[in-house]
Protein backbone atom coordinates (compact mmCIF):
# COMPACT_ATOMS: atom_id res chain seq x y z
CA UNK A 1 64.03 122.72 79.78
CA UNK A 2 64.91 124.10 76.70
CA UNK A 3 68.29 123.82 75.22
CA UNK A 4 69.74 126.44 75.72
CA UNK A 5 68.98 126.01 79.65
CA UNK A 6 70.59 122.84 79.36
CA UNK A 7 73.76 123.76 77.18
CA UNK A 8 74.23 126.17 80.30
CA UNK A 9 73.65 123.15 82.59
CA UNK A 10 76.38 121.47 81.07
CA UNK A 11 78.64 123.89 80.73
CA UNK A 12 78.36 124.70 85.06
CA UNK A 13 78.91 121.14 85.77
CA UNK A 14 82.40 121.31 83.44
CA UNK A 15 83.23 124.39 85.10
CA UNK A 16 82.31 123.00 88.63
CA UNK A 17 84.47 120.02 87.81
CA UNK A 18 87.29 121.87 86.57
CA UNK A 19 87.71 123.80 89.52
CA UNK A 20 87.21 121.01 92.17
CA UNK A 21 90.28 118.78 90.62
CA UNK A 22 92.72 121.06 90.79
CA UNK A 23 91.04 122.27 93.96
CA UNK A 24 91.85 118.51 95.00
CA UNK A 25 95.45 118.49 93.70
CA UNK A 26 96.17 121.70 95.37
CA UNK A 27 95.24 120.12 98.63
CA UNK A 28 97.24 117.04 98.09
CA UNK A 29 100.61 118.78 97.15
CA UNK A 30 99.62 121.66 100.60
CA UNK A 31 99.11 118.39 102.86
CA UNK A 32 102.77 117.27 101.79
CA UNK A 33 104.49 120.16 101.88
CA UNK A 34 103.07 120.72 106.12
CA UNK A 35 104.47 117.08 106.60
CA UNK A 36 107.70 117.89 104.74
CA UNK A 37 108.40 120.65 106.77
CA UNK A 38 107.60 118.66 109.84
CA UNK A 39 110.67 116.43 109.46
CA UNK A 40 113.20 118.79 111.14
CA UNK A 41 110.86 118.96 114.11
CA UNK A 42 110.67 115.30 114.75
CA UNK A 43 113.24 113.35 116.97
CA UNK A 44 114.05 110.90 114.95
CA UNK A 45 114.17 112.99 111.69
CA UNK A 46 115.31 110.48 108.71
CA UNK A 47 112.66 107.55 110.67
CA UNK A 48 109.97 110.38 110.32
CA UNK A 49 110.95 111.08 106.83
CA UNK A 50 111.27 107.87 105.98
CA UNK A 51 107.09 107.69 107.20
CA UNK A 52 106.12 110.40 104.80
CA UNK A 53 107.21 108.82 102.24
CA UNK A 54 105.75 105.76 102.72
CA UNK A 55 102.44 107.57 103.41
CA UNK A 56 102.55 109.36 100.12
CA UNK A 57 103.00 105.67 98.34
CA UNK A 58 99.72 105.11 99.78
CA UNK A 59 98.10 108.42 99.27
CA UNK A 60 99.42 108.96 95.89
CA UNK A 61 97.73 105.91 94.01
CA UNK A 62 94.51 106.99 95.74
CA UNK A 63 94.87 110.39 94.73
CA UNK A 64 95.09 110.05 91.27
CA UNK A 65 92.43 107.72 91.06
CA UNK A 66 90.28 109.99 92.89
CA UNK A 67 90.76 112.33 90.98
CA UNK A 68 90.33 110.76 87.96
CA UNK A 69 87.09 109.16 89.38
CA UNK A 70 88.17 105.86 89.24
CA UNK A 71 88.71 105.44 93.07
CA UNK A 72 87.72 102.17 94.61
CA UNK A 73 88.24 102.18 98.73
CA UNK A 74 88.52 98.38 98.92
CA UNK A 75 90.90 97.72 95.84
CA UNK A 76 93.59 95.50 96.85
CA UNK A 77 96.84 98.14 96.44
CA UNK A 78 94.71 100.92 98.82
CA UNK A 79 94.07 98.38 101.51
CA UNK A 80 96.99 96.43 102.23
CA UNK A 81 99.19 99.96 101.82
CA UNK A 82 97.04 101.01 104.55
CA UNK A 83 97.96 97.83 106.03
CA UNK A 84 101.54 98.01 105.11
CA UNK A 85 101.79 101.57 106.53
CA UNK A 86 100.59 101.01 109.91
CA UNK A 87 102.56 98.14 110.42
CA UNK A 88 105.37 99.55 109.72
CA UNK A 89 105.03 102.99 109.02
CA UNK A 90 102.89 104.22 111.82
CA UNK A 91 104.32 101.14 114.31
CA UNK A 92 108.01 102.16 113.83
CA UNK A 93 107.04 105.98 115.05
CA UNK A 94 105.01 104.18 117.93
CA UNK A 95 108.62 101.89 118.33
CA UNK A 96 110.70 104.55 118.49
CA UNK A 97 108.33 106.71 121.19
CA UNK A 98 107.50 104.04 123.42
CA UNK A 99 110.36 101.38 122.89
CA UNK A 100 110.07 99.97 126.30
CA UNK A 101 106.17 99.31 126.15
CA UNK A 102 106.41 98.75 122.19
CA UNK A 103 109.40 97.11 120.85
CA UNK A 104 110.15 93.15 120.96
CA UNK A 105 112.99 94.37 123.26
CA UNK A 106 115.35 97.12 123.84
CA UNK A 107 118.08 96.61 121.76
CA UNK A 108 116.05 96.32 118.81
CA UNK A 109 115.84 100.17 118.68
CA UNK A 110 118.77 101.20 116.69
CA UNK A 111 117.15 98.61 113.69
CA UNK A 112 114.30 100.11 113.54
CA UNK A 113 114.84 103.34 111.01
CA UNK A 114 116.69 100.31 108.57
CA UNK A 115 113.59 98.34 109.11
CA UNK A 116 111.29 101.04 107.84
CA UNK A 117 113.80 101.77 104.45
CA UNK A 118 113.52 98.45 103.71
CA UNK A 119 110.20 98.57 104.00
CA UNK A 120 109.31 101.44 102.43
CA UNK A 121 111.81 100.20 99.28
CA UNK A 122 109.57 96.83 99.46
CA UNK A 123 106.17 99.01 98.86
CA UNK A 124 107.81 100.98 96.10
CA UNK A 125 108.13 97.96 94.46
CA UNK A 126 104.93 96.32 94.67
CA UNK A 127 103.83 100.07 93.49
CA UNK A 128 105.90 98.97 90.12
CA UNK A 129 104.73 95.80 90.23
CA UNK A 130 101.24 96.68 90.53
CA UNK A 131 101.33 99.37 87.99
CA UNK A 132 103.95 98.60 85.88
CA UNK A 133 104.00 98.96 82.19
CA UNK A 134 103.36 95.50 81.71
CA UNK A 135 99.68 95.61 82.42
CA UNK A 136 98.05 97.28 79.68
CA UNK A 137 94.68 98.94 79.65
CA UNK A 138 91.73 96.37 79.77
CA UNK A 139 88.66 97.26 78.48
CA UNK A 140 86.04 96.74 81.47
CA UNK A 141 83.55 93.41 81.27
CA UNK A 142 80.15 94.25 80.26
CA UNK A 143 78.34 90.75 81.54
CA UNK A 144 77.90 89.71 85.40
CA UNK A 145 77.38 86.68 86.97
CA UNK A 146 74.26 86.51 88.67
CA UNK A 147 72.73 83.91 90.75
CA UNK A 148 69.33 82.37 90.09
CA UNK A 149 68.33 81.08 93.52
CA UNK A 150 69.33 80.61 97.17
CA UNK A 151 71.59 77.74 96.57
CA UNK A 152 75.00 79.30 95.17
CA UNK A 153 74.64 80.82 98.46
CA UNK A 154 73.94 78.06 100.74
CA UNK A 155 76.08 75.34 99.35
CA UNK A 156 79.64 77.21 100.31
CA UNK A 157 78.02 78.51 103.10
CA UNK A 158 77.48 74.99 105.19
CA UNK A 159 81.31 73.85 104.18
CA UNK A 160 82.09 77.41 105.39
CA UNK A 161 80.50 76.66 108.48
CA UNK A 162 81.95 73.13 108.71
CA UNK A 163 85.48 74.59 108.19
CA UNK A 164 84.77 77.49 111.41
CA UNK A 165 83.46 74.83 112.91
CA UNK A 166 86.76 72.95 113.13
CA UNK A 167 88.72 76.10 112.81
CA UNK A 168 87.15 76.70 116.20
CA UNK A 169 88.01 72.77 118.06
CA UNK A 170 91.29 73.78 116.65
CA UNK A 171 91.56 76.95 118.70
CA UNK A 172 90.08 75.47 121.61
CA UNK A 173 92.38 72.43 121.67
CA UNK A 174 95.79 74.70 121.05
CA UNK A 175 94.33 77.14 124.15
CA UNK A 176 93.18 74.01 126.34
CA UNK A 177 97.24 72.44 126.08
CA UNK A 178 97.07 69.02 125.81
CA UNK A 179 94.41 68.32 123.62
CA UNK A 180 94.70 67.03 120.21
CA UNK A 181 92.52 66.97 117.15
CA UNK A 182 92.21 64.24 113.96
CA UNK A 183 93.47 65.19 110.66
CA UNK A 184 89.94 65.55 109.65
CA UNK A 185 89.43 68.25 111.39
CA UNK A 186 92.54 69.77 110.04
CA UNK A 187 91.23 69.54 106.84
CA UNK A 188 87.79 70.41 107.09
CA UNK A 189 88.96 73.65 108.71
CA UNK A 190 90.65 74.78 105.24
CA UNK A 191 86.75 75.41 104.02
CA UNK A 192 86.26 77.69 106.93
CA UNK A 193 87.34 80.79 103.67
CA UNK A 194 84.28 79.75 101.86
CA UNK A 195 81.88 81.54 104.58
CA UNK A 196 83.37 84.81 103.93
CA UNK A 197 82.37 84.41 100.28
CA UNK A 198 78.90 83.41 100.72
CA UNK A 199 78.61 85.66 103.76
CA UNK A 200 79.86 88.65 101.04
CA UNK A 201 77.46 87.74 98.00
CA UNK A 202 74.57 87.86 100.27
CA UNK A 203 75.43 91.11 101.59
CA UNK A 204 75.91 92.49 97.76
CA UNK A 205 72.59 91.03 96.70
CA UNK A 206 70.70 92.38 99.12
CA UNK A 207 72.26 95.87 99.71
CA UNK A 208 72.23 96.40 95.65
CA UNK A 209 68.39 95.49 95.71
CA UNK A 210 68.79 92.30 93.50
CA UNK A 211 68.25 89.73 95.94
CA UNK A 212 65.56 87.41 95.31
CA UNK A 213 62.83 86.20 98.60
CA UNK A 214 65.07 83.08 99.06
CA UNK A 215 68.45 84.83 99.08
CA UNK A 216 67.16 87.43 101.63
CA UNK A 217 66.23 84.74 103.89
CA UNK A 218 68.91 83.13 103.72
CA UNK A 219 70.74 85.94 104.92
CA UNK A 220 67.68 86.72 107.33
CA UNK A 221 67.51 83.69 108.80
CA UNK A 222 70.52 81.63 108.08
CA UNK A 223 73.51 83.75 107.33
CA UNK A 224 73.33 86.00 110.21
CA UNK A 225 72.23 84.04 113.31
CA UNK A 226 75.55 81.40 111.96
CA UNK A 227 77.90 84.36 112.00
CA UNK A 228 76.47 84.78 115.39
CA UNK A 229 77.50 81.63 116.44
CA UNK A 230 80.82 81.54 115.09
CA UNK A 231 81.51 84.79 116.67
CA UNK A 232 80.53 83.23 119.78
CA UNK A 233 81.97 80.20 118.98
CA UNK A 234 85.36 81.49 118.66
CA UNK A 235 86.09 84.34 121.46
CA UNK A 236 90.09 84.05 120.71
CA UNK A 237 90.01 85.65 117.31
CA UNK A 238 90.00 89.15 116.66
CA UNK A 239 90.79 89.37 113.20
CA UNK A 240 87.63 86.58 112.33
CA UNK A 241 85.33 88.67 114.51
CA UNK A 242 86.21 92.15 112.74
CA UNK A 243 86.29 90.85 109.17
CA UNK A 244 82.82 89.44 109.72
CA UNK A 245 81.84 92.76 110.58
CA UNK A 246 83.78 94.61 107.66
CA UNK A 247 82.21 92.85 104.85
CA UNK A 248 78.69 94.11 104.64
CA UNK A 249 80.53 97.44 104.81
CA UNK A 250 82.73 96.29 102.09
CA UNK A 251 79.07 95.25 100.46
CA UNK A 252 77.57 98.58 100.80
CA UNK A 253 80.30 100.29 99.22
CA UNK A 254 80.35 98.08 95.80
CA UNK A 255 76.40 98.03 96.06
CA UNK A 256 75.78 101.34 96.52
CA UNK A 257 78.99 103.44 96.20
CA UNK A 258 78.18 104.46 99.63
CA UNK A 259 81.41 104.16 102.49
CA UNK A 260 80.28 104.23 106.05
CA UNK A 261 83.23 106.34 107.19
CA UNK A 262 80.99 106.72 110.44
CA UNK A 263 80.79 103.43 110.77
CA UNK A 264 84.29 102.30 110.40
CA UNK A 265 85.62 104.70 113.00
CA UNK A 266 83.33 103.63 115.24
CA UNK A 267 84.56 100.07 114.97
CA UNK A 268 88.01 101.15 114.90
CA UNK A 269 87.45 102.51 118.52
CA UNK A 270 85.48 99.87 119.52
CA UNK A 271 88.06 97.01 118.27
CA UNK A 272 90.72 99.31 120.54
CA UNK A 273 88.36 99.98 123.55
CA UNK A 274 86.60 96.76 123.73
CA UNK A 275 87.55 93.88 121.13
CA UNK A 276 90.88 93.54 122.12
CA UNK A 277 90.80 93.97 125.70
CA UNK A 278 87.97 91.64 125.79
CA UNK A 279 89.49 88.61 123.26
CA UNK A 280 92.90 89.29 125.12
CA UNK A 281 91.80 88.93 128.58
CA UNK A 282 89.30 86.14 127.59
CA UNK A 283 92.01 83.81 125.64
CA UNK A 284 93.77 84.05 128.88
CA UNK A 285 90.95 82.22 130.88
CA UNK A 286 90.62 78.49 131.73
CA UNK A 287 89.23 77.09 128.48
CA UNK A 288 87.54 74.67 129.88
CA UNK A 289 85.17 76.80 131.15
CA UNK A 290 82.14 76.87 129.56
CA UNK A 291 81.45 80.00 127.44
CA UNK A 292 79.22 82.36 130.22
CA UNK A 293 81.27 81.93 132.78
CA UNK A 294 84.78 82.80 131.10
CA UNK A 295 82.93 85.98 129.32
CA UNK A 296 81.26 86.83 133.05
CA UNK A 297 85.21 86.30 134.61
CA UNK A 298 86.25 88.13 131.81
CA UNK A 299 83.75 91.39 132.30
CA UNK A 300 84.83 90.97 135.72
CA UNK A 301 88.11 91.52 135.20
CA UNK A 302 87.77 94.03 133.36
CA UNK A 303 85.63 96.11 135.02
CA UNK A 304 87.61 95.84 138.11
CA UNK A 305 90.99 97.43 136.33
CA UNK A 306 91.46 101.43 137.19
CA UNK A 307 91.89 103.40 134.25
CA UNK A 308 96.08 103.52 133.59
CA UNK A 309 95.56 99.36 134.16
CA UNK A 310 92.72 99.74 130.89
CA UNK A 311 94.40 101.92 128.69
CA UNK A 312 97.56 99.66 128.97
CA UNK A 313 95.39 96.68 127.98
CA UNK A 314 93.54 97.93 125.20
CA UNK A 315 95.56 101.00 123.17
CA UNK A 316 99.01 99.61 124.45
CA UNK A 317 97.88 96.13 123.09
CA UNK A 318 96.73 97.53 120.12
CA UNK A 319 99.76 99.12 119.73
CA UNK A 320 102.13 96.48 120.27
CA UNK A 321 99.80 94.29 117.86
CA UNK A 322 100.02 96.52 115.07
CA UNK A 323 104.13 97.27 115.73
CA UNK A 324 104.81 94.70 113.19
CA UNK A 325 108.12 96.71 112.10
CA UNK A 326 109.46 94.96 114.87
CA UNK A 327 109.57 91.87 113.40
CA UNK A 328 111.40 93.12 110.06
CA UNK A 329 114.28 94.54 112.57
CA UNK A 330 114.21 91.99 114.57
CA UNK A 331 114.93 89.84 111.51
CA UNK A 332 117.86 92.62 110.16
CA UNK A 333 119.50 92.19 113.32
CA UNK A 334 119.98 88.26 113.60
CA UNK A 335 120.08 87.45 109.68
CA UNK A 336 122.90 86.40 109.18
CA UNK A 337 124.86 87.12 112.20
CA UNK A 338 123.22 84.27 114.52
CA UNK A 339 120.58 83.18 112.29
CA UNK A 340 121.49 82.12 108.73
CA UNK A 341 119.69 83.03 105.43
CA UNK A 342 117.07 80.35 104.55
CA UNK A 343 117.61 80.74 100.82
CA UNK A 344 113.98 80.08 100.04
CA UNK A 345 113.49 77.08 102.39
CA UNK A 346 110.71 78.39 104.23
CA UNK A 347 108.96 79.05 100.91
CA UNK A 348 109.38 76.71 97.68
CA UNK A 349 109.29 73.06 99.63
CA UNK A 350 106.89 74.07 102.06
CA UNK A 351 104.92 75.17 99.37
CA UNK A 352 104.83 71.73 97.86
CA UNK A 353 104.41 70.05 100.99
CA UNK A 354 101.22 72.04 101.43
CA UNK A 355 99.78 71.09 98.21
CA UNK A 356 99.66 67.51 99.05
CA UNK A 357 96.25 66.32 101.19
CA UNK A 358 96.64 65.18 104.39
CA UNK A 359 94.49 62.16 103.77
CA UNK A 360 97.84 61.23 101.16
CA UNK A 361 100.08 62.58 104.08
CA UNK A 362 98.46 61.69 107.64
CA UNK A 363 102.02 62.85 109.18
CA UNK A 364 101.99 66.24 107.36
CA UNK A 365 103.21 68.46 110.09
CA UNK A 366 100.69 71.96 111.00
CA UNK A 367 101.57 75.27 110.06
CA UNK A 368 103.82 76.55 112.94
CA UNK A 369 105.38 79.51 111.46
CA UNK A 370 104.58 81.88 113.64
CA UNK A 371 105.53 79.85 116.32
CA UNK A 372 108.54 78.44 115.17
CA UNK A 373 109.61 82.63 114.48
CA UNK A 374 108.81 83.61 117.55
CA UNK A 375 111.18 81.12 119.37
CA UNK A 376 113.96 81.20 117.40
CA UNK A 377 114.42 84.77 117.05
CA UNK A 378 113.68 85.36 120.70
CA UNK A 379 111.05 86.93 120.79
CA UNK A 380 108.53 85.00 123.18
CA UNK A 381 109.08 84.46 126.60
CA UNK A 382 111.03 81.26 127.53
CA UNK A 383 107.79 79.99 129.72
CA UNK A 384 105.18 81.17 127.01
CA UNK A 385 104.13 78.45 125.07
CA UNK A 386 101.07 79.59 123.00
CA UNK A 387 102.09 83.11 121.56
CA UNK A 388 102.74 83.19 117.86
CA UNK A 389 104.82 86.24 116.18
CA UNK A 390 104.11 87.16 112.30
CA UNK A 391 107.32 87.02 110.52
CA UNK A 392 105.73 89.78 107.87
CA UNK A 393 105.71 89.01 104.31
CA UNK A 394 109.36 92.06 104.36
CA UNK A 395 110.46 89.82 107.15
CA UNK A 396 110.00 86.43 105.47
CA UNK A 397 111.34 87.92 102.33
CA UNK A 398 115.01 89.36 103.95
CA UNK A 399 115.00 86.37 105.82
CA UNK A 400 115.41 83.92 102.73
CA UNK A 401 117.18 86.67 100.30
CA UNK A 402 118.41 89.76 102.23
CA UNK A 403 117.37 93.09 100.68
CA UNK A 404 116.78 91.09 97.28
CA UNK A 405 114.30 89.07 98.26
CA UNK A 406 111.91 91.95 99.44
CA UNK A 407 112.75 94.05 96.13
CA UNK A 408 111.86 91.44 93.72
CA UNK A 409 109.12 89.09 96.13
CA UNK A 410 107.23 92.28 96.62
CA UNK A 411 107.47 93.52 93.12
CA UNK A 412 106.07 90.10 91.91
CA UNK A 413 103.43 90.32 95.21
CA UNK A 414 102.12 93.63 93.34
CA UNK A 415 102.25 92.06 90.11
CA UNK A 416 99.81 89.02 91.56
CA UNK A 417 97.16 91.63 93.35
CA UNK A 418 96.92 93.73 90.22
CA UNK A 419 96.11 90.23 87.89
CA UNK A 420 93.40 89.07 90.70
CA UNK A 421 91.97 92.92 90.92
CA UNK A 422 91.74 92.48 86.77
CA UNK A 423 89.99 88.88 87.02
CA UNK A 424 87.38 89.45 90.06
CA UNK A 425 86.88 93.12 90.23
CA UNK A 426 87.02 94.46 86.45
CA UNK A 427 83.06 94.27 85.63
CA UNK A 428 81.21 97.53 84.89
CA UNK A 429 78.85 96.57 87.14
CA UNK A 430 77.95 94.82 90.15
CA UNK A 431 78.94 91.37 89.04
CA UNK A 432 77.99 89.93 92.07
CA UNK A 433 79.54 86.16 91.92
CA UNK A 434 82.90 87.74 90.84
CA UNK A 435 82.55 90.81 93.48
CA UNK A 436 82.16 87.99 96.21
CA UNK A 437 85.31 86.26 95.26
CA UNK A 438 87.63 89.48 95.52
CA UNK A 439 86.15 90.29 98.94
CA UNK A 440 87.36 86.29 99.82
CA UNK A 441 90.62 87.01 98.52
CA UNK A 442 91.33 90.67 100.09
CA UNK A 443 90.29 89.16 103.25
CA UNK A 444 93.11 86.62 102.65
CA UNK A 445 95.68 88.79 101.51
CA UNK A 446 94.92 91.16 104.42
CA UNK A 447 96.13 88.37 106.46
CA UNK A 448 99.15 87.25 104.94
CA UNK A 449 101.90 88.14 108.06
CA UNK A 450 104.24 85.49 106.47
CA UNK A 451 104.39 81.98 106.20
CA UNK A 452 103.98 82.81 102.35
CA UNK A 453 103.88 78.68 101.39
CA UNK A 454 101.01 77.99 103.57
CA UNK A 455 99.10 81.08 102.78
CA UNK A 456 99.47 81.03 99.02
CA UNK A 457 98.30 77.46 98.85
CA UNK A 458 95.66 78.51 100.58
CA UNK A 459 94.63 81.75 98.37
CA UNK A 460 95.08 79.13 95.59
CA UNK A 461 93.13 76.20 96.60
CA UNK A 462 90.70 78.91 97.86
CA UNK A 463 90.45 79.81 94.17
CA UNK A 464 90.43 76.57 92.43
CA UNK A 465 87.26 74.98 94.62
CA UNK A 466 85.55 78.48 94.13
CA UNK A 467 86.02 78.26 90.48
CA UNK A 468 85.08 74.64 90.09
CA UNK A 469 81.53 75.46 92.24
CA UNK A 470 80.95 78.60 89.69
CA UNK A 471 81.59 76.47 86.29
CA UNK A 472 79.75 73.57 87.59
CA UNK A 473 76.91 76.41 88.32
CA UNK A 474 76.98 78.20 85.25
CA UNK A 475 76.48 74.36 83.77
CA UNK A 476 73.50 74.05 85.83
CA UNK A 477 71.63 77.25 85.03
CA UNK A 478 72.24 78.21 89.07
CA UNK A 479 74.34 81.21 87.73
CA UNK A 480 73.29 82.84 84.35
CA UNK A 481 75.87 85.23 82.57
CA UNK A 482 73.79 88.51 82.02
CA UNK A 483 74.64 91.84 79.80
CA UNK A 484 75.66 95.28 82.97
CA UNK A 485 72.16 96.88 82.22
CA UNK A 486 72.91 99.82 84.57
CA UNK A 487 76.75 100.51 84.26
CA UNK A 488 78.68 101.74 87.12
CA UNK A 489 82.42 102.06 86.72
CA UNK A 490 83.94 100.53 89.58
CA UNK A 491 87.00 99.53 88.48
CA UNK A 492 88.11 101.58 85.43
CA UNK A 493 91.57 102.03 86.46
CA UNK A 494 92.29 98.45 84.32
């Protein structure tokens, strides 16, 4: 090709770009305007307004990044606002539509629309927080982390499986009633995170074609047959079961740039149609059954229900699961008319009290949030003794410092994801060991529904033993520090 040929080349691909961005932008600002004009048609017009906007904070962010080709599906402020806008963006339409299927009760309604302001006032901050001015731009790392053998893998793996392991006699032991389990089992089951993070750097290796004969086997022959058996292991947990499944997803997208939107909806209709009707009706079985015949009386069940009887159990459970606005009204209502404020004693002493081993503190009480929520706000059935309701990190927040305290806690929540984001995904390239410690923590902060002492001790002890293992690698020669050799710009938006 000559050069003028290519000159030409160049200049079509300019063009061709120029006219797809504002081609993009012009969809964008056409997409708002239809749901704009959609607000006087909707019942409950300021709620439905009050959505949009909410679901522009979340589009927004991506947009621009998209369009300035810096767009990464699985960075930290695109999931959780997808998070944070079906829980109570999407759930507070679903309140309001179905309240006597939906809501915690049926005076909650008229907090609802409140609810979702706060709400959407919470995400605007984290938006500052996460974006703010403060963060200036960081010039993207151009060495990885790289593992030399099998063992960076295998080592966090086992304690991974050790921790699922007793994650799982935990489970079993709070279904069975009655049955009680040593503090060593408590403890052990605080490894269970470090799974997810060998479980993701295998995936990356492999997918991104820089795995080595040992680290494919061991995600041959180990890694997969184990997740196997903690899937099997543990029939009561749909959010372990579906995050399993997510990362090598999450894998193929940083490996390959690739995002199986195929794939995800059909796991988001499966995880309506059949995870949750199948975990629900199977956590509601005789646990001391052994494991084929509770999931052979649980097909039977199940396949026995008409079709108004299924639907109820699987997209009006989903639903109600994902309604989490309810708990932020719920919290509106009763703070501080019955309930008073806890001025920050469900998060700063807790928070010590977590730090501290339970070998030093044999009497440290469990984790109970969600339980002690549920019962006294309300909202659990006098007889039920098992169900646990996420306060919501919005909930938790109003509840300790009214309006306040979800302004500023979710302002300084942004300001924490964007400093992680910067730390473990700001390579140019792959960086696998780094890449495999952001997937840990966005699996962690996906699954923060309150309870913010326990859960940030966690993230941060998480961090600490993960950080300890990678220096005391990088000492052995198990993980060499290696110059990007094929750059990719994942995370450019530093």
């Amino acid at each position: 090709m000559n050069s003028w040929e290519t000159r030409r080349l160049n200049e079509s691909k300019v063009q061709t770009v120029a006219t797809v961005r504002p081609l993009r932008a012009a969809l964008m600002l056409l997409g708002a305007a239809v749901l704009a004009l959609m607000v006087p048609l909707a019942t409950h017009g300021w709620l439905f307004l009050t959505v949009i906007l909410m679901v522009l904070c979340l589009v927004i962010p991506a947009a621009i990044a998209w369009q300035r080709d810096r767009f990464d599906a699985f960075e930290m402020i695109h999931v959780l606002g997808f998070r944070y806008v079906l829980f109570f963006g999407i759930g507070a339409l679903w309140v309001v539509a179905d309240p006597y299927e939906v809501a915690y009760d049926k005076y909650l309604l008229p907090y609802i629309p409140t609810a979702a302001l706060y709400c959407l006032l919470g995400y605007l901050f984290m938006l500052g927080g996460y974006y703010g001015p403060w963060f200036r731009r960081k010039e993207l790392r151009l060495f990885e982390d790289v593992p030399t053998g099998a063992s960076v893998l295998l080592l966090p793996g086992l304690l991974g499986v050790v921790g699922n392991i007793s994650e799982a006699l935990m489970g079993r032991a709070f279904w069975g009633g009655g049955m009680s389990v040593s503090g060593v089992v408590v403890s052990l089951a605080q490894l269970a995170p470090l799974f997810y993070f060998s479980w993701a750097l295998a995936w990356l290796l492999v997918l991104s074609g820089r795995a080595t004969r040992s680290q494919r086997w061991a995600l041959y022959f180990g890694f997969i047959p184990i997740t196997l058996m903690i899937l099997l292991n543990n029939l009561t947990d749909k959010s372990q079961a579906l995050t399993l499944i997510v990362v090598p997803m999450m894998a193929l997208w940083y490996a390959k740039r690739v995002l199986p939107w195929r794939s995800l909806i059909i796991l988001l209709l499966v995880m309506i149609f059949v995870i949750f009707p199948f975990f629900n009706m199977y956590r509601l079985l005789d646990p001391r059954q052994s494991l084929p015949q509770r999931a052979a009386a649980t097909m039977t069940k199940l396949t026995s229900m008409n079709g108004e009887e299924y639907m109820d159990i699987s997209v009006g459970t989903f639903k109600q699961r994902l309604a989490l606005i309810n708990s932020v009204a719920v919290v509106i209502r009763d703070v501080p008319r019955w309930i008073p404020y806890e001025r920050g004693d469900t998060l700063f002493m807790p928070a010590l009290a977590f730090f501290v081993p339970r070998f030093v503190w044999p009497g440290k009480p469990l984790f109970t949030m969600g339980r002690d929520f549920g019962v006294k706000f309300r909202v659990v059935h006098i007889l039920d003794e098992k169900t646990r309701i996420a306060v919501t990190v919005p909930g938790e927040l109003y509840w300790n410092f009214d309006l306040p305290g979800i302004l500023f806690g979710m302002a300084l929540w942004g300001v924490v994801l964007r400093l992680l984001y910067r730390r473990y995904a700001g390579s140019a390239g792959l960086d696998p060991v780094r890449r495999a410690v952001y997937m840990l923590l966005l699996i962690q902060f996906v699954h923060f529904g309150g309870g913010l002492a326990a859960q940030s001790v966690g993230v941060f002890r998480t961090l600490l033993i993960l950080e300890a293992f990678c220096w005391v690698c990088r000492r052995l020669g198990l993980i060499q520090r290696v110059p990007v050799t094929n750059v990719q710009v994942l995370a450019s938006q530093q």
